[in-house]
Protein backbone atom coordinates (compact mmCIF):
# COMPACT_ATOMS: atom_id res chain seq x y z
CA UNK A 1 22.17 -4.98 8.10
CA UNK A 2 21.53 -2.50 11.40
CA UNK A 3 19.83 0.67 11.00
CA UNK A 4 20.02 3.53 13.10
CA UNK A 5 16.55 5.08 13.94
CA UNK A 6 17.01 8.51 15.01
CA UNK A 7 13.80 10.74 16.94
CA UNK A 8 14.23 13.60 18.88
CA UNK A 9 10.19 15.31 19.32
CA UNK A 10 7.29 14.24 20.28
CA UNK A 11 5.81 13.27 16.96
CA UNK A 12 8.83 11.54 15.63
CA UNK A 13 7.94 9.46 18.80
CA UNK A 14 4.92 8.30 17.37
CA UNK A 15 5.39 8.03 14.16
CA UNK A 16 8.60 5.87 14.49
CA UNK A 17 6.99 3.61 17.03
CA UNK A 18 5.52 1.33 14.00
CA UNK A 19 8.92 1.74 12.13
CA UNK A 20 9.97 -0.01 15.33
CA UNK A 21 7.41 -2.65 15.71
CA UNK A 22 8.08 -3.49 11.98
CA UNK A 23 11.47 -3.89 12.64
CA UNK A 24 10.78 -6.21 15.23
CA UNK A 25 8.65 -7.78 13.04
CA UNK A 26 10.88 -8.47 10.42
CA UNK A 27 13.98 -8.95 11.96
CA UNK A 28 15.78 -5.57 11.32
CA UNK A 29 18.47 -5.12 13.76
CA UNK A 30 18.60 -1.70 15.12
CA UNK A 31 19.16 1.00 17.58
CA UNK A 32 17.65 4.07 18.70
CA UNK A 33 19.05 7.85 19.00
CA UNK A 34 16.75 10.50 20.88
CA UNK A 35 18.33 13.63 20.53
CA UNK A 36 16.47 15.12 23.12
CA UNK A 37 15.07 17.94 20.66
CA UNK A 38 11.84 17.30 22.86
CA UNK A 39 13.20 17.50 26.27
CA UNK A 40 10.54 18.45 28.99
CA UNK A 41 8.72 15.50 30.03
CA UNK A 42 5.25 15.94 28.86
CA UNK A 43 7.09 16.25 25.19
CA UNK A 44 8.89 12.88 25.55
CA UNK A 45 9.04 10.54 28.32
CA UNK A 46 5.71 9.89 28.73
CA UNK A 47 5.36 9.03 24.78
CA UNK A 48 8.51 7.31 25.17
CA UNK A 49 6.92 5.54 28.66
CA UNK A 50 3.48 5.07 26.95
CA UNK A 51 4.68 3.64 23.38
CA UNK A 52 7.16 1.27 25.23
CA UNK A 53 10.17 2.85 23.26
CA UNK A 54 13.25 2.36 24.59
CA UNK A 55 16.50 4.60 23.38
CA UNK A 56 19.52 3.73 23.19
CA UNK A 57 21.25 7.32 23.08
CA UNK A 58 20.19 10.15 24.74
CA UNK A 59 22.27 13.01 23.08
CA UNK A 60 20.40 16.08 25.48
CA UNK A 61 20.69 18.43 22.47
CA UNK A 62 18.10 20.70 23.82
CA UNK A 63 16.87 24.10 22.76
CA UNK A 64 18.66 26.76 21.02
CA UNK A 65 18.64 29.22 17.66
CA UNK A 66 17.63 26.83 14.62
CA UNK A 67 21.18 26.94 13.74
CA UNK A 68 22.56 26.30 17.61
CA UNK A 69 20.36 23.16 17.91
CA UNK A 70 21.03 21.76 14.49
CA UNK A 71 24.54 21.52 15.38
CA UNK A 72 24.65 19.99 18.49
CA UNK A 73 22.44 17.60 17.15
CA UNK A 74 24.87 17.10 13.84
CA UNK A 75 28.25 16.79 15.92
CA UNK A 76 26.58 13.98 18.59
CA UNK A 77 24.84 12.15 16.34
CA UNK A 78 27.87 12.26 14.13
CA UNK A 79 29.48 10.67 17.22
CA UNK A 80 27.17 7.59 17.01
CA UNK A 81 27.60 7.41 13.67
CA UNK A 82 31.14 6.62 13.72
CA UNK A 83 30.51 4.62 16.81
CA UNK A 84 28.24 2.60 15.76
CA UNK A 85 28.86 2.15 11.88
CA UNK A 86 25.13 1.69 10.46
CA UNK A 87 24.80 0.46 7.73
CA UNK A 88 21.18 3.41 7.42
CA UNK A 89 19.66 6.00 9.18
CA UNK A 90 16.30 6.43 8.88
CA UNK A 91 14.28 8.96 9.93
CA UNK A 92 10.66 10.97 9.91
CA UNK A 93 9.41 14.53 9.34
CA UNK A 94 11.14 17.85 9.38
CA UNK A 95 12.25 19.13 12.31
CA UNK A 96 16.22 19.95 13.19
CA UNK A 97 16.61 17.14 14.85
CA UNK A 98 15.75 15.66 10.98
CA UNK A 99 18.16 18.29 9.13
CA UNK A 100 20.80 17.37 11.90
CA UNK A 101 20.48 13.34 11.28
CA UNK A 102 20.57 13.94 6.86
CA UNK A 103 23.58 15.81 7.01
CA UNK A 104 25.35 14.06 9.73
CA UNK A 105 24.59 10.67 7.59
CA UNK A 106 25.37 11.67 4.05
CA UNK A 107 28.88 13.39 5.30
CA UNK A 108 29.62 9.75 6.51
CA UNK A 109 28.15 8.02 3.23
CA UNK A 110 25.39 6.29 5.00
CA UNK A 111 22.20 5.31 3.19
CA UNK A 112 19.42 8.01 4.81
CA UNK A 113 15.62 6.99 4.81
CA UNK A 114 13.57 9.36 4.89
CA UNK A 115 10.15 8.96 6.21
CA UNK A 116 7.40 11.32 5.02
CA UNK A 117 9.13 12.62 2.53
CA UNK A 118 7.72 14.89 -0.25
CA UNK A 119 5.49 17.14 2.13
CA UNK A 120 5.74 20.81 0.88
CA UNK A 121 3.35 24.05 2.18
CA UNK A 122 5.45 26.21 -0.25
CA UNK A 123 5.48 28.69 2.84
CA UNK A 124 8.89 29.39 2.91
CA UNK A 125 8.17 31.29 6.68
CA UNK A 126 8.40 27.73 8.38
CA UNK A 127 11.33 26.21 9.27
CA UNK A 128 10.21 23.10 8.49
CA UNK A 129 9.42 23.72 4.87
CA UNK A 130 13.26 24.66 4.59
CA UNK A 131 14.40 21.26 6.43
CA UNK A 132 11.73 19.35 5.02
CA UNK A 133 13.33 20.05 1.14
CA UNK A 134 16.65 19.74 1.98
CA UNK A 135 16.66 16.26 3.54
CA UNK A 136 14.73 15.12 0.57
CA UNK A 137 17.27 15.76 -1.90
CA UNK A 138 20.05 14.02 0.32
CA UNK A 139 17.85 11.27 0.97
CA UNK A 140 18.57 7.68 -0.23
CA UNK A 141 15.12 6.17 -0.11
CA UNK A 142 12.04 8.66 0.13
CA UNK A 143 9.07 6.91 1.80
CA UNK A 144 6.55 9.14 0.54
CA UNK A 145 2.81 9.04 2.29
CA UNK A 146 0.66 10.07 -0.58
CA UNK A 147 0.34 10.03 -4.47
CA UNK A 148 0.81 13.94 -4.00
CA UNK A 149 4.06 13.64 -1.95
CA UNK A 150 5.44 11.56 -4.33
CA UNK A 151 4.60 13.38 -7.54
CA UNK A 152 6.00 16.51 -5.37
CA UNK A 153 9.65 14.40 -5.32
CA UNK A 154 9.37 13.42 -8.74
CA UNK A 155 8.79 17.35 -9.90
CA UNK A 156 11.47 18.08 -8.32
CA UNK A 157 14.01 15.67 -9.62
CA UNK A 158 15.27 13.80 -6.26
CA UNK A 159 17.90 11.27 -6.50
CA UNK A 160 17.19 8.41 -4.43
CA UNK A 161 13.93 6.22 -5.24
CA UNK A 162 10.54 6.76 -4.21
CA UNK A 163 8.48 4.70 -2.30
CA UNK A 164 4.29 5.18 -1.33
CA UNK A 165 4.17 3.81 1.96
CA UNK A 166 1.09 5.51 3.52
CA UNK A 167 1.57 7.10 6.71
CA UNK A 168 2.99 5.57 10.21
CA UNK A 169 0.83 7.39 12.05
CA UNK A 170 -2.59 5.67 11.30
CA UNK A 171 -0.68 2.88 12.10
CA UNK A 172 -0.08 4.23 15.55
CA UNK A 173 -3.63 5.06 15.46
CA UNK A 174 -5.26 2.01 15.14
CA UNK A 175 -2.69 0.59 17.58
CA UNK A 176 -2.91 2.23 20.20
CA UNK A 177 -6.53 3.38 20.54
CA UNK A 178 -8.26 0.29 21.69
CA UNK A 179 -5.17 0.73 24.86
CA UNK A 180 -5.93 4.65 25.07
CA UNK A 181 -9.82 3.54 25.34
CA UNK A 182 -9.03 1.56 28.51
CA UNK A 183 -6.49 3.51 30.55
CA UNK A 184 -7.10 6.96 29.65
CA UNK A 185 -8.97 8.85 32.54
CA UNK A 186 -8.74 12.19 30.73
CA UNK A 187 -12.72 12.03 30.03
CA UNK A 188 -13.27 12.25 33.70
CA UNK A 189 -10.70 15.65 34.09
CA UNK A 190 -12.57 17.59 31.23
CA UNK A 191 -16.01 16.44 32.50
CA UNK A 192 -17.59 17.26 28.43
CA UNK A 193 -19.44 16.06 26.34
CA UNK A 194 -19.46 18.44 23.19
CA UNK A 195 -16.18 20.25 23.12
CA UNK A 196 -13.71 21.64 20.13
CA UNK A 197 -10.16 20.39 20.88
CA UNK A 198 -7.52 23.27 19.67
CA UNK A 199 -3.64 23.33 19.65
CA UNK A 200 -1.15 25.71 18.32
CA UNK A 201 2.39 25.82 18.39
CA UNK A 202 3.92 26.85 14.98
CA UNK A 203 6.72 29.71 15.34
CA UNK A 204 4.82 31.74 12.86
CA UNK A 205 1.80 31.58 15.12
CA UNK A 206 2.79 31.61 18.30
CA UNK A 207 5.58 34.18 18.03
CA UNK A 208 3.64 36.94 16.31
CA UNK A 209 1.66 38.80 19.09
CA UNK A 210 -1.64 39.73 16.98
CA UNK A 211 -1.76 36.06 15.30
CA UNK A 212 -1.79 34.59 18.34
CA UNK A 213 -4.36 37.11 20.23
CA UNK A 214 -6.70 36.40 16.82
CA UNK A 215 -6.60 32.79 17.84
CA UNK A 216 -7.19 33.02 21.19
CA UNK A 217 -9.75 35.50 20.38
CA UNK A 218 -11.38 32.48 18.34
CA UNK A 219 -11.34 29.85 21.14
CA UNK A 220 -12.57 32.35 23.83
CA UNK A 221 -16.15 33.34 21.26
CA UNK A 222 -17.53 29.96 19.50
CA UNK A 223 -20.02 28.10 20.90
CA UNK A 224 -18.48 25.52 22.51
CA UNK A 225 -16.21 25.15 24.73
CA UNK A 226 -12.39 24.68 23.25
CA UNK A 227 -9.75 22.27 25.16
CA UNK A 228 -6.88 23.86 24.13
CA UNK A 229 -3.76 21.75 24.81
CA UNK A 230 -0.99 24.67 25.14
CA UNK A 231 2.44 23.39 24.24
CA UNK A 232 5.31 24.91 26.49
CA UNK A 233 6.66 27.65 23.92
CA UNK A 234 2.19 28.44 23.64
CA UNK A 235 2.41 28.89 27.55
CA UNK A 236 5.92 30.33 27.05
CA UNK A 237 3.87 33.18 24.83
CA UNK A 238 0.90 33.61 26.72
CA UNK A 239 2.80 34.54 29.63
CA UNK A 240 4.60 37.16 27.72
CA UNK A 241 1.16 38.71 26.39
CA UNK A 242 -0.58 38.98 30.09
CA UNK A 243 -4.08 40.09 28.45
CA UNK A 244 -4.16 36.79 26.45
CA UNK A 245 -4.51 34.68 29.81
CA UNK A 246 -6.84 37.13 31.04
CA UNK A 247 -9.13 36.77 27.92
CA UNK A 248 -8.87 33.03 28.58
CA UNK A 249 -9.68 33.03 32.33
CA UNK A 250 -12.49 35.60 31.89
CA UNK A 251 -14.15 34.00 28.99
CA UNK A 252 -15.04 30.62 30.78
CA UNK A 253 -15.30 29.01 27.19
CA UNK A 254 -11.48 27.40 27.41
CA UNK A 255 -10.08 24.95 29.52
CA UNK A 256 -6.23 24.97 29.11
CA UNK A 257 -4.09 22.05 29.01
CA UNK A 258 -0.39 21.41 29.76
CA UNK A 259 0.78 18.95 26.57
CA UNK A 260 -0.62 15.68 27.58
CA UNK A 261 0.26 11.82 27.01
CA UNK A 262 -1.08 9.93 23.92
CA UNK A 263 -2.95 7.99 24.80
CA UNK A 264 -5.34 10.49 26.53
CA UNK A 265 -4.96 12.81 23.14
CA UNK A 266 -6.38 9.59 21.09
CA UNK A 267 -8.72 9.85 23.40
CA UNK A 268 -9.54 13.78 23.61
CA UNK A 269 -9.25 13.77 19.47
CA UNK A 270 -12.12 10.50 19.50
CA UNK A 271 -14.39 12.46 21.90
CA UNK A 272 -14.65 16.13 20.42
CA UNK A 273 -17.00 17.48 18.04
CA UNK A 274 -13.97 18.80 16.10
CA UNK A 275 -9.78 20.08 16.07
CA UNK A 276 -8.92 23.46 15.53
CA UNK A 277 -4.99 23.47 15.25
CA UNK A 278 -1.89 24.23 13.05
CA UNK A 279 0.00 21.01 13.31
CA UNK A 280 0.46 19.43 10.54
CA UNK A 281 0.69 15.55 12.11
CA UNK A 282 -3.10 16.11 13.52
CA UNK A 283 -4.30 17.05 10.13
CA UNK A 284 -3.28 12.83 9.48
CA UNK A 285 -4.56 11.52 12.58
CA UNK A 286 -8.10 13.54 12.47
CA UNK A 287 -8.42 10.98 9.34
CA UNK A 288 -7.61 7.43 10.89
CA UNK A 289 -10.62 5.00 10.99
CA UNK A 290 -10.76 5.31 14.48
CA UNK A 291 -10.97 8.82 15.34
CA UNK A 292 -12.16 10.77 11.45
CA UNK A 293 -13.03 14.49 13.05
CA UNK A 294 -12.95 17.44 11.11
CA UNK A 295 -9.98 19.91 11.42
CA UNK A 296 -9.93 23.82 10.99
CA UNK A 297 -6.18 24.05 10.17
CA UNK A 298 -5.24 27.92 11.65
CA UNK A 299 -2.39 28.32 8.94
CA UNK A 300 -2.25 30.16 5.72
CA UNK A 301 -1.47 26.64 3.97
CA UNK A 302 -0.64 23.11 4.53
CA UNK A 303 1.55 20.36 3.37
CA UNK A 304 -1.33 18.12 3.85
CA UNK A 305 -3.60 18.95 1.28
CA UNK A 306 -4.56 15.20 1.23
CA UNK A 307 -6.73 15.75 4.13
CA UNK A 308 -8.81 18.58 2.77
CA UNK A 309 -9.39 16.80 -0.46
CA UNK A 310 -10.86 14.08 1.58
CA UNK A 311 -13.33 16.66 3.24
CA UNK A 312 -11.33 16.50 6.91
CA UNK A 313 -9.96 19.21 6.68
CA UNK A 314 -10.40 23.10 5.92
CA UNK A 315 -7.44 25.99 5.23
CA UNK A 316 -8.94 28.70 7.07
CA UNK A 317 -6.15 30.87 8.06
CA UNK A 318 -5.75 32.73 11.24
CA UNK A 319 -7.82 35.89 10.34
CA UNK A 320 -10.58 35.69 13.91
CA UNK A 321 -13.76 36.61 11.85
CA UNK A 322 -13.17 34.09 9.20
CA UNK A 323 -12.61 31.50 11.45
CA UNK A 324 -15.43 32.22 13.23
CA UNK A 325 -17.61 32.12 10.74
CA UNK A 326 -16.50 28.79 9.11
CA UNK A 327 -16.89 27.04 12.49
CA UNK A 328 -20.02 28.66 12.52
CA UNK A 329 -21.23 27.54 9.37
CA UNK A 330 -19.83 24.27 10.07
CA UNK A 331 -21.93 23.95 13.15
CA UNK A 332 -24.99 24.96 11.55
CA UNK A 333 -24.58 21.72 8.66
CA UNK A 334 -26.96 19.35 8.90
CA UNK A 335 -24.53 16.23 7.63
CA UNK A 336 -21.13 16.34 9.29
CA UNK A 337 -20.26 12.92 8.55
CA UNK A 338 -16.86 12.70 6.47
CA UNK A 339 -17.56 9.94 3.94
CA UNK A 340 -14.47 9.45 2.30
CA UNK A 341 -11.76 6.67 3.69
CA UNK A 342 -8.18 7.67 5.20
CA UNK A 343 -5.67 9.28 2.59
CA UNK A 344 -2.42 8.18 4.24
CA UNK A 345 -3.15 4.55 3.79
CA UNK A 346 -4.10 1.16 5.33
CA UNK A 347 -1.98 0.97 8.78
CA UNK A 348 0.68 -0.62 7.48
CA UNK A 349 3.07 1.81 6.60
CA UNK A 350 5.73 0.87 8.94
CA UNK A 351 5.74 -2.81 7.66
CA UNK A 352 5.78 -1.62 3.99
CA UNK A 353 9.08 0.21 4.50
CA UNK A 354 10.93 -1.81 6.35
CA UNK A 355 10.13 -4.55 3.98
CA UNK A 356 11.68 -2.04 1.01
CA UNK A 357 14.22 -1.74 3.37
CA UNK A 358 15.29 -5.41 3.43
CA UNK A 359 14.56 -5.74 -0.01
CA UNK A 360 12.27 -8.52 0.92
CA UNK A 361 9.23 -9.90 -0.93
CA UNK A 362 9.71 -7.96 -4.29
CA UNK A 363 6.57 -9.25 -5.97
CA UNK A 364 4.43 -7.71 -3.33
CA UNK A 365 6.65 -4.21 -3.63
CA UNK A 366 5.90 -2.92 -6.94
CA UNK A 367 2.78 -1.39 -6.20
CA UNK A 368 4.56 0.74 -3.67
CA UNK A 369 7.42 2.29 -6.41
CA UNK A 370 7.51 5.27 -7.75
CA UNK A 371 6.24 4.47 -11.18
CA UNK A 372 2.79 4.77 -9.03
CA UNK A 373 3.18 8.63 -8.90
């Protein structure tokens, strides 16, 4: 059996790493594709560099219209696909580079596994809602996170079989921290102490002018300062809306960030007081035993609502005022401490599906079916 593990941005990066390592592990052979989806180096090398991963195909798909990228993607990984012959493809999310790899792989009749599967915001404005459904119902194996993303499969009446894995990314969490802890200098750049660490680079944010001055509006008033790691279509955006960098360099209360390496974001995430951002993978990692900070999530919904049941996590939409008063009311709280344990599982998520994969060990697997939903 030989599986062909396909990434191709920044958090596929991560969260395939443990696939990888469980691989390893068990004895999976296997090759890497990195479509290049992620392409500037900040965005890939140095995740590829930092969690040793080591492609096998670079495809340089690069950026385009949704429907310009997912094609490129589709025709050269279809490429490797007939190259190669795997015998699966497995892959994570719901980006294009996702949508590209489902459609390339069921056209060719090869088994797709789909990692973090079942995820839905019902906001049918994000591209990734749209990819995100569609791979699941091509899927052959759904490796669902969550209770909730699996009962979200079973409503809707997928046809491959459902797994609960928990989620690779505390996996990467817990690995990679105790590294972060030792070689990360990024403490000594910011030079803080108490500081709210902020993000934002959904297309429904950052392309809509008055959304994104109402969040930059938010990080330039509260009352501490915000370390807001600006992803290159943020920058890309700010530069287009002069006054917004102007508000920022007058207001003295945000320090802006380039996209930097993982192991000094473990790091940055460990440190603050708390995460204001609209991704949907730090919503996870805010939860992981080693870091548990409390996120504002600057979005009208989430496909994590896992993390808000658990108290890490808050909906509060991208309106200024409202944000700014639940950070200030959030500030004000006496007991901050999250007391309830990690929803997306124990760390192991990456050996759990690669032993479904292999069909090893069935005795230890039932837990993990879908009958658990």
């Amino acid at each position: 059996m030989r599986a062909m593990i396909v990434v191709g941005t920044r958090p596929e990066i991560i969260k395939m790493a443990p696939i990888i390592g469980a691989c390893k592990k068990f004895k999976l052979r296997h090759f890497i594709v990195h479509t290049e989806q992620h392409y500037d180096n900040n965005m890939s090398t140095i995740f590829l560099q930092q969690l040793g991963m080591r492609p096998d195909y670079f495809l340089e798909v690069g950026s385009g219209t949704h429907a310009v990228q997912t094609a490129r993607a589709m025709m050269a990984l279809e490429t490797v696909m007939i190259k190669e012959e795997p015998d699966s493809v497995l892959i994570e999310g719901d980006t294009n580079t996702v949508l590209a790899a489902s459609l390339a792989a069921v056209k060719q009749h090869i088994p797709i596994g789909h990692i973090e599967a079942g995820l839905r915001s019902n906001d049918l404005r994000m591209p990734e809602e749209h990819n995100r459904r569609l791979v699941d119902h091509i899927s052959t194996y759904l490796f669902a996170p969550t209770k909730i993303a699996c009962e979200n499969l079973e409503k809707e009446h997928v046809w491959g079989s459902i797994h609960v894995t928990g989620n690779t990314v505390i996996d990467a969490c817990l690995k990679y921290m105790p590294i972060a802890e030792k070689r990360s200098r990024i403490m000594e750049k910011i030079d803080l102490n108490n500081f709210a660490l902020a993000t934002v680079h959904r297309e429904e944010n950052v392309d809509n002018k008055q959304v994104l001055s109402n969040i930059i509006k938010v990080f330039t008033r509260i009352d501490v300062p915000v370390v807001f790691l600006a992803h290159p279509r943020t920058l890309l955006s700010l530069e287009k809306i002069g006054q917004l960098n102007k508000e920022i360099a007058e207001s003295g209360n945000v320090r802006v960030l380039s996209a930097v390496g993982y192991l000094d974001f473990l790091v940055l995430m460990k440190k603050c007081t708390f995460i204001m951002t609209d991704s949907g993978g730090i919503q996870e990692e805010a939860t992981a035993p080693c870091i548990r900070k409390f996120v504002f999530v600057l979005r009208e919904s989430t496909e994590r609502p896992e993390s808000v049941d658990a108290g890490f996590a808050k909906v509060v939409g991208t309106n200024a005022n409202r944000i700014l008063n639940e950070v200030e009311t959030y500030l004000a709280g006496e007991n901050r401490n999250i007391q309830n344990p990690s929803p997306y599982g124990d760390g192991k998520a990456g050996e759990h599906i690669i032993r479904i994969i292999k069909n090893e060990e069935r005795s230890t697997l039932t837990r993990y079916q879908s009958s658990d939903c």
